[in-house]
C-alpha atoms as a PDB file:
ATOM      1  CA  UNK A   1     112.650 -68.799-128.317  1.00  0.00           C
ATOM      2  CA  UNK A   2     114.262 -66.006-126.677  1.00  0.00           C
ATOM      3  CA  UNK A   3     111.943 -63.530-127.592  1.00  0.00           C
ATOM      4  CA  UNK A   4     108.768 -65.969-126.179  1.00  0.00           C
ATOM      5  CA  UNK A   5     110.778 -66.085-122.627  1.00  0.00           C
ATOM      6  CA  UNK A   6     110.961 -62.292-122.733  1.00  0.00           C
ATOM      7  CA  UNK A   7     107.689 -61.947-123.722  1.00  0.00           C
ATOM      8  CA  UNK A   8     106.934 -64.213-120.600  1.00  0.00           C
ATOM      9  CA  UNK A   9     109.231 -62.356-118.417  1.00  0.00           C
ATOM     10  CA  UNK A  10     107.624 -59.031-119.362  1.00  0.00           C
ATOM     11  CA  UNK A  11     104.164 -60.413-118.834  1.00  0.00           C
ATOM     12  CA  UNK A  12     104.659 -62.156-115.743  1.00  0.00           C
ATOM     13  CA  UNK A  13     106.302 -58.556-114.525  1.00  0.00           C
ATOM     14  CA  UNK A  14     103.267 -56.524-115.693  1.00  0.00           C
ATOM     15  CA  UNK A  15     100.874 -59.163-114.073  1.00  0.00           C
ATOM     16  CA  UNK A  16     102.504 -58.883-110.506  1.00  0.00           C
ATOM     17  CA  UNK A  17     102.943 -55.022-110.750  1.00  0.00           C
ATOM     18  CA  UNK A  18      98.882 -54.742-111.191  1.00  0.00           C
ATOM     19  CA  UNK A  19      98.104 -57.321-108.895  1.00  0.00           C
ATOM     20  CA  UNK A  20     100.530 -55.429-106.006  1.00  0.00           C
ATOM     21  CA  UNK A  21      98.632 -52.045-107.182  1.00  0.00           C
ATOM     22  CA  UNK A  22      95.212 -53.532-106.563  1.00  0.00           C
ATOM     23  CA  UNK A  23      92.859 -51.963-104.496  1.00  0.00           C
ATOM     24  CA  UNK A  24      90.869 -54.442-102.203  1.00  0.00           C
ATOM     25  CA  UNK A  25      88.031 -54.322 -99.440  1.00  0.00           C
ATOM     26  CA  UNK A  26      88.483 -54.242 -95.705  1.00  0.00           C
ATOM     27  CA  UNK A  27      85.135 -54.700 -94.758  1.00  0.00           C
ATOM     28  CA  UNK A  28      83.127 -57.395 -97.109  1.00  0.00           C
ATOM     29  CA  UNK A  29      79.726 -55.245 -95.874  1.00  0.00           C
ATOM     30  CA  UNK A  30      78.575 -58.173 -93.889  1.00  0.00           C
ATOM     31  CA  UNK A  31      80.338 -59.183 -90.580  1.00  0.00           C
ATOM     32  CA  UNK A  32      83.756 -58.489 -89.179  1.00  0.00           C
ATOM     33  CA  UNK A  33      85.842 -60.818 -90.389  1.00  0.00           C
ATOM     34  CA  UNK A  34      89.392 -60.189 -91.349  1.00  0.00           C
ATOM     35  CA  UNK A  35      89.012 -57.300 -88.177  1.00  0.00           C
ATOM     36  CA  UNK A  36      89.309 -57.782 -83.882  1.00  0.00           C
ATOM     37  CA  UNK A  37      87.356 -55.830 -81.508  1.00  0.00           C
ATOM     38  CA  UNK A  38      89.322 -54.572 -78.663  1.00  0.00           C
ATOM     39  CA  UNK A  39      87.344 -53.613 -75.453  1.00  0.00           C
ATOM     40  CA  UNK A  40      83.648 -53.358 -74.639  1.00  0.00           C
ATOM     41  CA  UNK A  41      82.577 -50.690 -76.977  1.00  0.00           C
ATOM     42  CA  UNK A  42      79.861 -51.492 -79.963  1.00  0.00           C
ATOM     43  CA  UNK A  43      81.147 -52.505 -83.431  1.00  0.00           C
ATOM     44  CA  UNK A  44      78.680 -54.464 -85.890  1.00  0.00           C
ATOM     45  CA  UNK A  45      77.288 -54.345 -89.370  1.00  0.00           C
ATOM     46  CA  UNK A  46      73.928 -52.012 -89.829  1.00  0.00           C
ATOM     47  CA  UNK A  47      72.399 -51.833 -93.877  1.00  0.00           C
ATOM     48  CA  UNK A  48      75.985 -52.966 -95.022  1.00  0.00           C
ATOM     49  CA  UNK A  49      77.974 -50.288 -92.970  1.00  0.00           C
ATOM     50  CA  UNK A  50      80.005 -50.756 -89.880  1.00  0.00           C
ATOM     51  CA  UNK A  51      78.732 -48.862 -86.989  1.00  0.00           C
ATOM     52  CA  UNK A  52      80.984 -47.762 -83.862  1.00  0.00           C
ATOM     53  CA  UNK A  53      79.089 -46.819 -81.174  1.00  0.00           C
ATOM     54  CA  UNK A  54      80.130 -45.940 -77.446  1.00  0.00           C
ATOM     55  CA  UNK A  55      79.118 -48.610 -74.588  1.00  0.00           C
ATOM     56  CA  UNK A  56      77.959 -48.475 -71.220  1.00  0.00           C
ATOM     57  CA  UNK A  57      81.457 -48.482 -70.164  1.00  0.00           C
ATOM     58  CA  UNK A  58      82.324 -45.416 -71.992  1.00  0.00           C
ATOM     59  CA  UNK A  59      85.380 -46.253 -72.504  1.00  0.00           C
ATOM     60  CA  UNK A  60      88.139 -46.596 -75.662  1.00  0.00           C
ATOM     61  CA  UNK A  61      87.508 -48.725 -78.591  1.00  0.00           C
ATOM     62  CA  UNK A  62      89.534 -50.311 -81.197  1.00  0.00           C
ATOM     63  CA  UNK A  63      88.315 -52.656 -84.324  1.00  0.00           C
ATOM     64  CA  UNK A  64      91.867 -53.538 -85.947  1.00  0.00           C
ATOM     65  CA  UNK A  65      93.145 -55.785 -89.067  1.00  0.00           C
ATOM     66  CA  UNK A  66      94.041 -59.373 -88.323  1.00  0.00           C
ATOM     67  CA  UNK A  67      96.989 -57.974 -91.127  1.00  0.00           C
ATOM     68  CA  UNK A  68      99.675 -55.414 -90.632  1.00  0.00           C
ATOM     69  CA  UNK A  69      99.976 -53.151 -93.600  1.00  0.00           C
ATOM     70  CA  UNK A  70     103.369 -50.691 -93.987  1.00  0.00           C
ATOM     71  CA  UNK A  71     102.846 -48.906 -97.158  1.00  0.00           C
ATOM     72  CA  UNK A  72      99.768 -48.215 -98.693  1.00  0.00           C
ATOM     73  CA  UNK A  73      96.590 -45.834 -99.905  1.00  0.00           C
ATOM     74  CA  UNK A  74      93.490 -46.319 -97.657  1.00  0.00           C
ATOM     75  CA  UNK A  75      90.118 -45.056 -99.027  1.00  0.00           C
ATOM     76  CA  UNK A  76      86.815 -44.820 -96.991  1.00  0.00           C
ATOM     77  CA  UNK A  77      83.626 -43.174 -96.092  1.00  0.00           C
ATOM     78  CA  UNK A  78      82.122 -41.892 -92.886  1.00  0.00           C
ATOM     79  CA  UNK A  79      79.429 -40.244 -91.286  1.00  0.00           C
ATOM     80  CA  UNK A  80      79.265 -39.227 -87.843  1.00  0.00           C
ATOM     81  CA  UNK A  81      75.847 -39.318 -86.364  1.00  0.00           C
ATOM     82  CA  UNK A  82      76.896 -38.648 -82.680  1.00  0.00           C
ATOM     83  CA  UNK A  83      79.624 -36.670 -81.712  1.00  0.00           C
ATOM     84  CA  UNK A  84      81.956 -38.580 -83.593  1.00  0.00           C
ATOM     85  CA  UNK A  85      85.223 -38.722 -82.292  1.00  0.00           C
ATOM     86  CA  UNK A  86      86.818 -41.456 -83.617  1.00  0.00           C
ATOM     87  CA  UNK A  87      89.954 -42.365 -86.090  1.00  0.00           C
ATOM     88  CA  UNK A  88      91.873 -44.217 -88.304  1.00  0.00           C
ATOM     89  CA  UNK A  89      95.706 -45.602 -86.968  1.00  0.00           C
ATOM     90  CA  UNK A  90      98.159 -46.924 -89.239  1.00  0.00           C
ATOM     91  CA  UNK A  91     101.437 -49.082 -88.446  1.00  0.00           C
ATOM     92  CA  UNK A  92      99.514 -49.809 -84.612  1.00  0.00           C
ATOM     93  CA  UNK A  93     100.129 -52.692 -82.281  1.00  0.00           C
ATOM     94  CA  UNK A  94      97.459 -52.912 -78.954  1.00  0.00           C
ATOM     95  CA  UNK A  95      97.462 -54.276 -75.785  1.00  0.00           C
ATOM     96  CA  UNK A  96      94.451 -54.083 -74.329  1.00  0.00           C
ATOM     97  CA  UNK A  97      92.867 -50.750 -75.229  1.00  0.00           C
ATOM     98  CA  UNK A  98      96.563 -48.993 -75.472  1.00  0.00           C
ATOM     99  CA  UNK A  99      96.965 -48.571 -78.573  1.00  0.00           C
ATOM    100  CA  UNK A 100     100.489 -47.511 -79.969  1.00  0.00           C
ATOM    101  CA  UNK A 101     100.760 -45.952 -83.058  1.00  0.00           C
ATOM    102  CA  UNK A 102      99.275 -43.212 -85.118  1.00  0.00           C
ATOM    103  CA  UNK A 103      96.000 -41.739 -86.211  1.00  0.00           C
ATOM    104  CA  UNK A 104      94.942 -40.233 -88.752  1.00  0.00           C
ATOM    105  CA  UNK A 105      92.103 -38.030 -86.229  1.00  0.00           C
ATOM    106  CA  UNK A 106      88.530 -38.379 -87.276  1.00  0.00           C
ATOM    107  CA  UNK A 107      86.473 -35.603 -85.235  1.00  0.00           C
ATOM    108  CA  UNK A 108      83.879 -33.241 -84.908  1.00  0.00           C
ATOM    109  CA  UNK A 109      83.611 -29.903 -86.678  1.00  0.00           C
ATOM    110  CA  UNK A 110      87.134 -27.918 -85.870  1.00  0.00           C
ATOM    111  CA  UNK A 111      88.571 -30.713 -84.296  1.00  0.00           C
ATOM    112  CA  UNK A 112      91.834 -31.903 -86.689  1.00  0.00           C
ATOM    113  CA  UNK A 113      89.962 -34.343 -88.621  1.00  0.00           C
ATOM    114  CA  UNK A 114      92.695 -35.221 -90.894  1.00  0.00           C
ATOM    115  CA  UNK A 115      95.587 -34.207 -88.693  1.00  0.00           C
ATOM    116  CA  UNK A 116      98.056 -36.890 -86.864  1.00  0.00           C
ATOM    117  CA  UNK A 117      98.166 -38.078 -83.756  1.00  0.00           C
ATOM    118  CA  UNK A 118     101.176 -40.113 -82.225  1.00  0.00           C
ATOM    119  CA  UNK A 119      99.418 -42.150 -79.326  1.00  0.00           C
ATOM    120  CA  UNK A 120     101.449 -42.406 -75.758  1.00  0.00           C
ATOM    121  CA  UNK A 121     103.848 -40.497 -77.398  1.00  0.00           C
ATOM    122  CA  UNK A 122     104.577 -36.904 -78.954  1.00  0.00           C
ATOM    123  CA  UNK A 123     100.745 -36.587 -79.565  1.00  0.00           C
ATOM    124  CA  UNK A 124     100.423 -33.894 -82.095  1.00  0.00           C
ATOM    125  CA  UNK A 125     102.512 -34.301 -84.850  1.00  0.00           C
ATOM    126  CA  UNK A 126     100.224 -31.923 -87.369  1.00  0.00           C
ATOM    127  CA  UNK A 127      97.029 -30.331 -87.400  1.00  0.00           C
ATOM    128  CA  UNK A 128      94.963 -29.023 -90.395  1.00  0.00           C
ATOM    129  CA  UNK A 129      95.084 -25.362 -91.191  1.00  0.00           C
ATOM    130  CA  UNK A 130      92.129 -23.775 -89.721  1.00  0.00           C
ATOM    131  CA  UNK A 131      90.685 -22.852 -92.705  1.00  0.00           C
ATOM    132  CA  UNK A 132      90.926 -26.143 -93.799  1.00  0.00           C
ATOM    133  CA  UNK A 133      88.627 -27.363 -91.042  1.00  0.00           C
ATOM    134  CA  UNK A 134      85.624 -26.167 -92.835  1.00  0.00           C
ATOM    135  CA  UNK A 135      85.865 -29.423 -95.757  1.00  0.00           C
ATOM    136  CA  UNK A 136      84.231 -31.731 -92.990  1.00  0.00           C
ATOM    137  CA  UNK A 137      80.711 -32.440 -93.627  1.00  0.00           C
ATOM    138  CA  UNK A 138      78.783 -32.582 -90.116  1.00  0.00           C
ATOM    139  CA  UNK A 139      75.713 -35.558 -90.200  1.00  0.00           C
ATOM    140  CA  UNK A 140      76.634 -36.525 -93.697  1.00  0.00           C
ATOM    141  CA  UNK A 141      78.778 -38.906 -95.668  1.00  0.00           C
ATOM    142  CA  UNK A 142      82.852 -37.553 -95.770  1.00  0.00           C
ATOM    143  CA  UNK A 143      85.841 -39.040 -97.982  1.00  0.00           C
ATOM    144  CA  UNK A 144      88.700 -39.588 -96.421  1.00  0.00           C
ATOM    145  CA  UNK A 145      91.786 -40.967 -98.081  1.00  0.00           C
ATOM    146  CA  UNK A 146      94.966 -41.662 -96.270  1.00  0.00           C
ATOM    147  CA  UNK A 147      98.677 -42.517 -98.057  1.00  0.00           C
ATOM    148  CA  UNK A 148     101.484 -43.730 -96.304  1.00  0.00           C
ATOM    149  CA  UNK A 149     104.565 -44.685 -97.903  1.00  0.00           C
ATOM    150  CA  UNK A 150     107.673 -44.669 -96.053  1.00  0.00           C
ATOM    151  CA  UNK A 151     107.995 -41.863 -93.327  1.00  0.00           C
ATOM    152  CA  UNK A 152     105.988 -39.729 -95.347  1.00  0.00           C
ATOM    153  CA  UNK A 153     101.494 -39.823 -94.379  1.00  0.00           C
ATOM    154  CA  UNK A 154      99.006 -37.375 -96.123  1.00  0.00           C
ATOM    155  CA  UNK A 155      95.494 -37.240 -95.724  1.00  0.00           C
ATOM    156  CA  UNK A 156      92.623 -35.739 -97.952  1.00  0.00           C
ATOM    157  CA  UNK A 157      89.216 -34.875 -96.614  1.00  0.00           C
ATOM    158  CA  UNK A 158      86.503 -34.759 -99.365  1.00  0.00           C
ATOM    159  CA  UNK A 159      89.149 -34.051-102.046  1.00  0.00           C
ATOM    160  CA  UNK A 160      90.899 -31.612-100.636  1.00  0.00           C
ATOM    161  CA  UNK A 161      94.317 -32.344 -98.905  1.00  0.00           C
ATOM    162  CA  UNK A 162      94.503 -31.454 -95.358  1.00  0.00           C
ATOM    163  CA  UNK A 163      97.816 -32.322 -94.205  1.00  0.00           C
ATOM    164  CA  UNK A 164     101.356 -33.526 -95.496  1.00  0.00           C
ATOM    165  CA  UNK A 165     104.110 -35.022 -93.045  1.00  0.00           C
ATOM    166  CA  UNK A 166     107.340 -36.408 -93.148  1.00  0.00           C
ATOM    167  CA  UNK A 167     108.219 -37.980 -90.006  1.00  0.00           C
ATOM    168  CA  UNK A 168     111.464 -40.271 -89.085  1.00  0.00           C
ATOM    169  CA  UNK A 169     109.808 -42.347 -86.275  1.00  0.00           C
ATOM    170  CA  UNK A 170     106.502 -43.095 -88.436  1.00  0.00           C
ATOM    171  CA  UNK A 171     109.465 -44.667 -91.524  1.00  0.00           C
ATOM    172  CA  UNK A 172     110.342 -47.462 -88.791  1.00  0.00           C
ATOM    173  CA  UNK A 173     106.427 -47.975 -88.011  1.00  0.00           C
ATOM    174  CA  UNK A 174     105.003 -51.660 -88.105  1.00  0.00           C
ATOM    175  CA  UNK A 175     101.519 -52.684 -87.649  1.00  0.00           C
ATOM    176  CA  UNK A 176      98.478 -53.087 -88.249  1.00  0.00           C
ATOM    177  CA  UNK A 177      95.079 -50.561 -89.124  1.00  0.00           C
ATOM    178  CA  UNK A 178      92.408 -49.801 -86.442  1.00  0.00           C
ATOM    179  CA  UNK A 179      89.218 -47.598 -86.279  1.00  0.00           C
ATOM    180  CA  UNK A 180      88.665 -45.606 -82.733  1.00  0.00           C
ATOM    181  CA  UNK A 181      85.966 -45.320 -80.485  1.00  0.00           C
ATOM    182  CA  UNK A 182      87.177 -42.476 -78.495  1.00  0.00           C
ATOM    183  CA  UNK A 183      86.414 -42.364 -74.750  1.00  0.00           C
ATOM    184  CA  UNK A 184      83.533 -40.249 -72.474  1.00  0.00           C
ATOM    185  CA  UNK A 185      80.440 -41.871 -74.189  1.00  0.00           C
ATOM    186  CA  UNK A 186      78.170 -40.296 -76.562  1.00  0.00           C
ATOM    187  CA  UNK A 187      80.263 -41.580 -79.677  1.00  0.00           C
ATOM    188  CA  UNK A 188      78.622 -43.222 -82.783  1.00  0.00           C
ATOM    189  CA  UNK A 189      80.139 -43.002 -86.473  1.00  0.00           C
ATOM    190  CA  UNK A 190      79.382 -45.242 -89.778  1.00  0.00           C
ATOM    191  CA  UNK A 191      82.118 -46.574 -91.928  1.00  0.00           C
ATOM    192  CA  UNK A 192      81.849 -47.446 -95.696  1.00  0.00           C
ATOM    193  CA  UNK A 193      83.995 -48.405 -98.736  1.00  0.00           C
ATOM    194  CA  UNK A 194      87.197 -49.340 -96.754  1.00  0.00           C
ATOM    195  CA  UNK A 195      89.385 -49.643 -99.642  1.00  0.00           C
ATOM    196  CA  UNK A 196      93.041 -50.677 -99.464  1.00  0.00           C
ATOM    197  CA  UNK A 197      95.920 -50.193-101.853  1.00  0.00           C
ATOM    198  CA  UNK A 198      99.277 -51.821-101.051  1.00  0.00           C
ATOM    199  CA  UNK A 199     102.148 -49.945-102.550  1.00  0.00           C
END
């Protein structure tokens, strides 16, 4: 009998250790649900991508999680077919279009994509190396991964890691996850295969 209830015990263990590991879907490829738009900027579902795209207003955009992750590996595609100035923030709250938080930058050719940006706050925390710039592909899909467990955030750009950080004030982060539309117009990036691994 006492071997059965370990065997149980053990099971039961293994069975919520792969369930906590499991990666799931932001985006269900459809509509927006499980996400909030915040401001007037464009975000809807083209050929089962999402699309951001700037607005008349021109101004910033935010599409965030109705849930607040804390530690966790985020997988995704995108392609920027306009300028593409954009991001991904991590342990963010909003008011408005304020955003407070940080992102992981998504930009154009020799612009940080993969570096981290502390919004309203220290704003650089850590760019890519310059050579390392060259691993973003301009007007064609990109894979971007981003881990964050604890204080500690690195990102990978089509397989190849572009930064690693350890950062006190990022450990005490809460919040949720947000794509950008960055400011000044002109903006328009696709999204794919928003995967989500809580650790």
């Amino acid at each position: 009998m006492k071997k059965y209830l370990l065997s149980l015990m053990i099971a039961a263990l293994a069975f919520t250790f792969v369930n906590a590991q499991k990666k799931v879907s932001l985006f269900n490829g459809k509509d927006l649900t499980g996400w909030t738009i915040n401001g007037t900027e464009k975000w809807y579902v083209e050929k089962g991508e999402l699309v951001c795209e700037s607005g008349p207003d021109k101004q910033y955009g935010y599409l965030n999680t109705n849930k607040n992750y804390k530690d966790f590996i985020l997988t995704l595609k995108f392609k920027q077919e306009a300028n593409g100035n954009s991001g991904v923030f991590f342990r963010s709250s909003i008011e408005g279009v304020k955003i407070s938080g940080w992102q992981a930058e998504v930009a154009p050719l020799g612009q940080h994509t993969g570096g981290i940006y502390e919004s309203y706050g220290r704003g650089w925390l850590i760019q890519p190396k310059p050579e390392d710039e060259k691993y973003l592909k301009e007007s064609d899909w990109n894979e971007y991964k981003l881990k964050v467990v604890g204080g500690q955030v690195t990102t990978w750009l089509n397989g190849h890691m572009m930064i690693d950080l350890t950062d006190d004030k990022i450990a005490q982060g809460v919040g949720f996850i947000a794509l950008q539309i960055h400011d000044g117009g002109g903006i328009k990036v696709r999204w794919k295969d928003l995967m989500i691994q809580e650790l």
